[in-house]
C-alpha atoms as a PDB file:
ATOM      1  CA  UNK A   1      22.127   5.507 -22.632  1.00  0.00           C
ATOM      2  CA  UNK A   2      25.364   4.088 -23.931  1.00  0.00           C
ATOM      3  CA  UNK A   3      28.853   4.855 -23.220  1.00  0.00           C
ATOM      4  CA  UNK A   4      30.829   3.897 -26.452  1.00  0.00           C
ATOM      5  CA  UNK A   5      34.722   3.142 -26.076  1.00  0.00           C
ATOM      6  CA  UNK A   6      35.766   6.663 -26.886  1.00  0.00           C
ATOM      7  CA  UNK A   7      35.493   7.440 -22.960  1.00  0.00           C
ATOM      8  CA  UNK A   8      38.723   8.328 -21.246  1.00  0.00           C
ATOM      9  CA  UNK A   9      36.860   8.262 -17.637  1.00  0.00           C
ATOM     10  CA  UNK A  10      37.902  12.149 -17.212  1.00  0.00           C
ATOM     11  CA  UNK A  11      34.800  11.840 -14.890  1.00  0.00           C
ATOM     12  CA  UNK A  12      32.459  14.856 -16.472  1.00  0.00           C
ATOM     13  CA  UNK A  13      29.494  13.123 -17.153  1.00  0.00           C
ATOM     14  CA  UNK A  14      29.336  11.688 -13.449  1.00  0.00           C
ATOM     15  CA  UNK A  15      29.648  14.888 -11.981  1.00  0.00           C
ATOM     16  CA  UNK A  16      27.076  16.421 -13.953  1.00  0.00           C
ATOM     17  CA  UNK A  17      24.756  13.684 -13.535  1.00  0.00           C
ATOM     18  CA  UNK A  18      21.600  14.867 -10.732  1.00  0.00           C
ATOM     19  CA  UNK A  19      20.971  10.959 -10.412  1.00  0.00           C
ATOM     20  CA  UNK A  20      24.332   9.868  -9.304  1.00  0.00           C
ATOM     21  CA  UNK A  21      24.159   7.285 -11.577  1.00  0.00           C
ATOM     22  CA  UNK A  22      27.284   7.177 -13.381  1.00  0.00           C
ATOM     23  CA  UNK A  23      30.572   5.171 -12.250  1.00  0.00           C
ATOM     24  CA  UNK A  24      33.790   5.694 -13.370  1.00  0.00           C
ATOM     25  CA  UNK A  25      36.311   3.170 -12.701  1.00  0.00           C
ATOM     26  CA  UNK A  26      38.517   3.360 -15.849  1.00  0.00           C
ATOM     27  CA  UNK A  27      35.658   3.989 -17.936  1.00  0.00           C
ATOM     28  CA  UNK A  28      32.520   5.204 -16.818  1.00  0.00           C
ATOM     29  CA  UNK A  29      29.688   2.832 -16.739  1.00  0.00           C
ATOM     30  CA  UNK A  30      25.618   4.082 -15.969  1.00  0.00           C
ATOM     31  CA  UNK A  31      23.612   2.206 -13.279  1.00  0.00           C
ATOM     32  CA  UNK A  32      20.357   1.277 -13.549  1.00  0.00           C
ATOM     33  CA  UNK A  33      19.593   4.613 -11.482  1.00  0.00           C
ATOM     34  CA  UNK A  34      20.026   6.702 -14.955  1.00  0.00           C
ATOM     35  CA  UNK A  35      17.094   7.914 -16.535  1.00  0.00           C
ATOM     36  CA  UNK A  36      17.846   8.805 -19.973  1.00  0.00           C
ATOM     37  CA  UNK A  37      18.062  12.727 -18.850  1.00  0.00           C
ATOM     38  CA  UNK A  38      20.926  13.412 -21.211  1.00  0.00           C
ATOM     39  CA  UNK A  39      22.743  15.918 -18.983  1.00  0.00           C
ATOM     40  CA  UNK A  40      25.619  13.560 -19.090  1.00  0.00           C
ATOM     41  CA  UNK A  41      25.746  13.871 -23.130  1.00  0.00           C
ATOM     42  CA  UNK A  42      26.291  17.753 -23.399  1.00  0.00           C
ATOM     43  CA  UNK A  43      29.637  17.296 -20.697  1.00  0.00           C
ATOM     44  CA  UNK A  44      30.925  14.657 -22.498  1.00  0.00           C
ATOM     45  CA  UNK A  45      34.010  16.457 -23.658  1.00  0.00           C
ATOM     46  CA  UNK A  46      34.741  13.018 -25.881  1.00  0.00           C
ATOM     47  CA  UNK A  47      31.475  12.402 -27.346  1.00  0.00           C
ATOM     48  CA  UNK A  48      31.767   9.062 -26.201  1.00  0.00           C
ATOM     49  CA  UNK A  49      27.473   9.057 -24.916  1.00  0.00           C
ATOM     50  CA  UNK A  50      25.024   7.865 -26.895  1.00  0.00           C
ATOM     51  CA  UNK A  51      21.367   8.610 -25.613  1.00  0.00           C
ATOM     52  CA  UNK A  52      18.278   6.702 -27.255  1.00  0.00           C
ATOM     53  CA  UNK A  53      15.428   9.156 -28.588  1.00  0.00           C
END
């Protein structure tokens, strides 16, 4: 997973995340905790998550 500069660290994608693996601290940043579920993707309300087939 990627988090591209569009992110405005609103925070959705850590919320959603069952892993707890997203940070936000300006931006958000993923841990090496994520794995790839791409729950984080769909609340992205910035598209700014990329996620790897």
């Amino acid at each position: 997973m990627k988090i591209n500069d569009n992110c405005v660290g609103c925070g959705q994608c850590a919320s959603f995340c069952k892993q707890g693996a997203i940070e936000v601290k300006g931006k958000a940043k993923a841990s090496a905790a994520c794995v790839e579920c791409g729950i984080c993707f769909f609340y992205c309300p910035v598209k700014a998550i990329e996620v790897s087939p």
